[in-house]
Protein backbone atom coordinates (compact mmCIF):
# COMPACT_ATOMS: atom_id res chain seq x y z
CA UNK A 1 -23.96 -29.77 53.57
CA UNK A 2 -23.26 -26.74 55.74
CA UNK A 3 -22.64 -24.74 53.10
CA UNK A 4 -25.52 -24.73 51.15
CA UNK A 5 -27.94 -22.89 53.51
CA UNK A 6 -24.99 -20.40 54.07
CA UNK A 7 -24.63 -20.32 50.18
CA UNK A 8 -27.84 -19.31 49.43
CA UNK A 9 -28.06 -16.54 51.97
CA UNK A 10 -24.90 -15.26 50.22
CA UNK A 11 -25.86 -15.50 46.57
CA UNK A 12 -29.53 -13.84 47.92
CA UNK A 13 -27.66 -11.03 49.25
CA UNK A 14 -25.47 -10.63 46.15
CA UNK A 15 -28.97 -10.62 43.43
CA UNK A 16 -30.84 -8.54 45.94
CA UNK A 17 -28.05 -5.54 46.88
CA UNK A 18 -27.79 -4.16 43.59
CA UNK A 19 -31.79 -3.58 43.60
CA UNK A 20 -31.32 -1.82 46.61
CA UNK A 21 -28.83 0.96 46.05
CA UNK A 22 -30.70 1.51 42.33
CA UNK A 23 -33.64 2.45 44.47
CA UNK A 24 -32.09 4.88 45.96
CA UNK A 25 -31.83 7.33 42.96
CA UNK A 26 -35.27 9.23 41.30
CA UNK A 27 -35.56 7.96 37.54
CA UNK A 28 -34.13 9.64 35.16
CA UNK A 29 -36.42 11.70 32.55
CA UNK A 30 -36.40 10.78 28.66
CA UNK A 31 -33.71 12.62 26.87
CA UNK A 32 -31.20 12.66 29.83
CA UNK A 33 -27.77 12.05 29.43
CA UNK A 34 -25.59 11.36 32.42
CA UNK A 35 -21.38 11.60 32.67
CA UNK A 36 -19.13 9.35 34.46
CA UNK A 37 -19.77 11.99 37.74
CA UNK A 38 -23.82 11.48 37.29
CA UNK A 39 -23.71 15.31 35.88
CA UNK A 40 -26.64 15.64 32.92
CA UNK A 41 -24.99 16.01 29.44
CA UNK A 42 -26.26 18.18 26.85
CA UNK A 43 -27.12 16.48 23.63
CA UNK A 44 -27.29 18.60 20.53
CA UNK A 45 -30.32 19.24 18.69
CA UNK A 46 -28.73 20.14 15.13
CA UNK A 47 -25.81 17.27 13.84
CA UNK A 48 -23.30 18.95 12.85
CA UNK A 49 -20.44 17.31 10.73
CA UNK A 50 -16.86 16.95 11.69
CA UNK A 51 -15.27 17.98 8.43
CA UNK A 52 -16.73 20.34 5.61
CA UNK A 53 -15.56 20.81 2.59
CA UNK A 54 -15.97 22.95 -0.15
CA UNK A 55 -15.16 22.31 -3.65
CA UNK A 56 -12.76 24.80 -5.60
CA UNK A 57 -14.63 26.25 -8.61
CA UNK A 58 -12.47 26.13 -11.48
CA UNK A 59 -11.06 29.06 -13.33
CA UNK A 60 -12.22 30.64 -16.04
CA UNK A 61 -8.61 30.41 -17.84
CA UNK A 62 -9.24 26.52 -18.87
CA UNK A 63 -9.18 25.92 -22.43
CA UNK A 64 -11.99 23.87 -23.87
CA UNK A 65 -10.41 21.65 -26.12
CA UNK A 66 -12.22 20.98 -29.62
CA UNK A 67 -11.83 17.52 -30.88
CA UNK A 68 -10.17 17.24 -34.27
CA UNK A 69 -12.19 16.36 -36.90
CA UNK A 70 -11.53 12.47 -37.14
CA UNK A 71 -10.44 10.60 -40.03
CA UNK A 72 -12.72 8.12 -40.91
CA UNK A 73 -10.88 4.96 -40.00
CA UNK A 74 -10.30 1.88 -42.16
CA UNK A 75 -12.06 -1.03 -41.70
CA UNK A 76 -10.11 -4.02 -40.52
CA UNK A 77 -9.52 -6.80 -42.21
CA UNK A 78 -10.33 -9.66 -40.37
CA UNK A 79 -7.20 -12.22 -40.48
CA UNK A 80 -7.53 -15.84 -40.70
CA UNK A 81 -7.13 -18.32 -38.19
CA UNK A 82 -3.27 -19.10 -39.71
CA UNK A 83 -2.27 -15.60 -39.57
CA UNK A 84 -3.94 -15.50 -35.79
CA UNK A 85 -2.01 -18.34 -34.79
CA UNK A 86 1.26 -16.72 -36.06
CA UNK A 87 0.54 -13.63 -34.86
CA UNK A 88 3.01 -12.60 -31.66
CA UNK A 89 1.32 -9.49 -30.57
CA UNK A 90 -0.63 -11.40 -28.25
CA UNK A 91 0.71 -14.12 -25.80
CA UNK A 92 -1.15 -16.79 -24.27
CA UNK A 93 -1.86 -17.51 -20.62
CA UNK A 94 0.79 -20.12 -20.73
CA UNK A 95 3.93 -20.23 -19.25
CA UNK A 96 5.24 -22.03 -22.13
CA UNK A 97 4.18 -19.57 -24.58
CA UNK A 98 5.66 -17.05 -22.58
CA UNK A 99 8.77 -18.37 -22.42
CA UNK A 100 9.11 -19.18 -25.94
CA UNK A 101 7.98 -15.46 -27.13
CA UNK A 102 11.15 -14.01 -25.05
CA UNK A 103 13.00 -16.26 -26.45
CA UNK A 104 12.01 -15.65 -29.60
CA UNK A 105 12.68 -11.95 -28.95
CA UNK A 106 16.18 -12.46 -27.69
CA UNK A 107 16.88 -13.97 -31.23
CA UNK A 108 15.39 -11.18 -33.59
CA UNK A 109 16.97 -8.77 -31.19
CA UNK A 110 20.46 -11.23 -32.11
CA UNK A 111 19.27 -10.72 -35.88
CA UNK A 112 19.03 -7.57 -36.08
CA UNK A 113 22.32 -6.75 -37.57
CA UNK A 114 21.91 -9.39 -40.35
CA UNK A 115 22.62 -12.96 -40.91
CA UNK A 116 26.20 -13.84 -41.62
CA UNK A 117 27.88 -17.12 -41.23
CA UNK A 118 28.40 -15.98 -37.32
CA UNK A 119 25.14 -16.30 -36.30
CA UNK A 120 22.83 -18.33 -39.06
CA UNK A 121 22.12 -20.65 -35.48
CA UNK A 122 20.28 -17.99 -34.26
CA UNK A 123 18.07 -17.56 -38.08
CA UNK A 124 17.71 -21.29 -37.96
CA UNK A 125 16.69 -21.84 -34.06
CA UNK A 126 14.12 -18.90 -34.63
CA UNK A 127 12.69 -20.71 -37.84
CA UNK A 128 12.38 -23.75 -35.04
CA UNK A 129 11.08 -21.58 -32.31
CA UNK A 130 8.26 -20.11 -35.10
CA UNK A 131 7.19 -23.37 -36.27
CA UNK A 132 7.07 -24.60 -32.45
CA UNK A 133 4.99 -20.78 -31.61
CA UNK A 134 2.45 -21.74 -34.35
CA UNK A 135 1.82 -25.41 -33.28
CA UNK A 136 1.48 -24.76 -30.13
CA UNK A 137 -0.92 -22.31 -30.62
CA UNK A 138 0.30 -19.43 -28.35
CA UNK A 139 -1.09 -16.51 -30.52
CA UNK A 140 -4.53 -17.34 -29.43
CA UNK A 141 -5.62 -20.00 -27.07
CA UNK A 142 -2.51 -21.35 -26.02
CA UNK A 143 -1.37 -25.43 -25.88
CA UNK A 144 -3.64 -28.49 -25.72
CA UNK A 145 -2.18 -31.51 -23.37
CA UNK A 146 -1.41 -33.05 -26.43
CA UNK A 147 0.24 -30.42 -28.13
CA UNK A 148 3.48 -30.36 -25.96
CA UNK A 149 4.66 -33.87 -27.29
CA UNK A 150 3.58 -33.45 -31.36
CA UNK A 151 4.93 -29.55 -30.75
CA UNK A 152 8.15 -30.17 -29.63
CA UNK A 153 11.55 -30.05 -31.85
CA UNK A 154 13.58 -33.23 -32.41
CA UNK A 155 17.24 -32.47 -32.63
């Protein structure tokens, strides 16, 4: 109970001081700057940019190229939807797909030499691996849910 009148004087004192010592010091004019000493900064008139840069012209040595007269190109055929879905130059967003189109790589690369009776495995799992790439659907859309079950080989 003490306190309080004691408390107010104090925070009083505290609100009203820093009024006081601003008073003490004229106003400052528009347009003034001051430093951390109270000195008056100059403020430039004209901006002025920290870098400039200047493009280099090129030289008169470049060769202007003259495009080839093209050949007129052929039209493509479009390909049906069978041929699309055998297709493998085009994968699908699948990781399924992707996996089976590596591994379908790994065995033409295996092929490549021939078929003998060393390796007809490999001729006959890629004859799998094709039938399972074109019921699956990976050269275009990719697997329905569905798909994976009907799709799948039975040893």
């Amino acid at each position: 109970m003490l306190l309080t009148p004691y408390l107010r004087t104090f925070c009083a004192l505290i609100l009203i001081s820093p009024c006081c010592l601003a008073n003490d010091s004229a106003p400052l004019p528009l347009g003034v700057v001051l430093d951390d000493k109270g000195q008056p900064l100059t403020i430039p008139t004209q901006s002025k940019t920290a870098l400039s840069y200047t493009p280099i012209k090129p030289s008169k040595t470049t060769r202007v190229h003259k495009p080839l007269p093209s050949k007129p190109k052929a039209k493509t055929k479009k390909i049906s939807r069978k041929q699309q879905l055998a297709n493998r130059k085009t994968v699908a967003n699948n990781a399924g797909c992707r996996w089976l189109n590596s591994r379908m790589n790994l065995l033409e690369k295996n092929l490549k030499l021939g078929v003998n009776h060393r390796n007809t495995h490999h001729q006959q799992e890629l004859n799998v691996r094709q039938a399972e790439w074109e019921c699956l659907k990976c050269g275009m859309e990719g697997p329905d849910q569905s798909d994976h079950h009907s799709c799948q080989y039975r040893r």
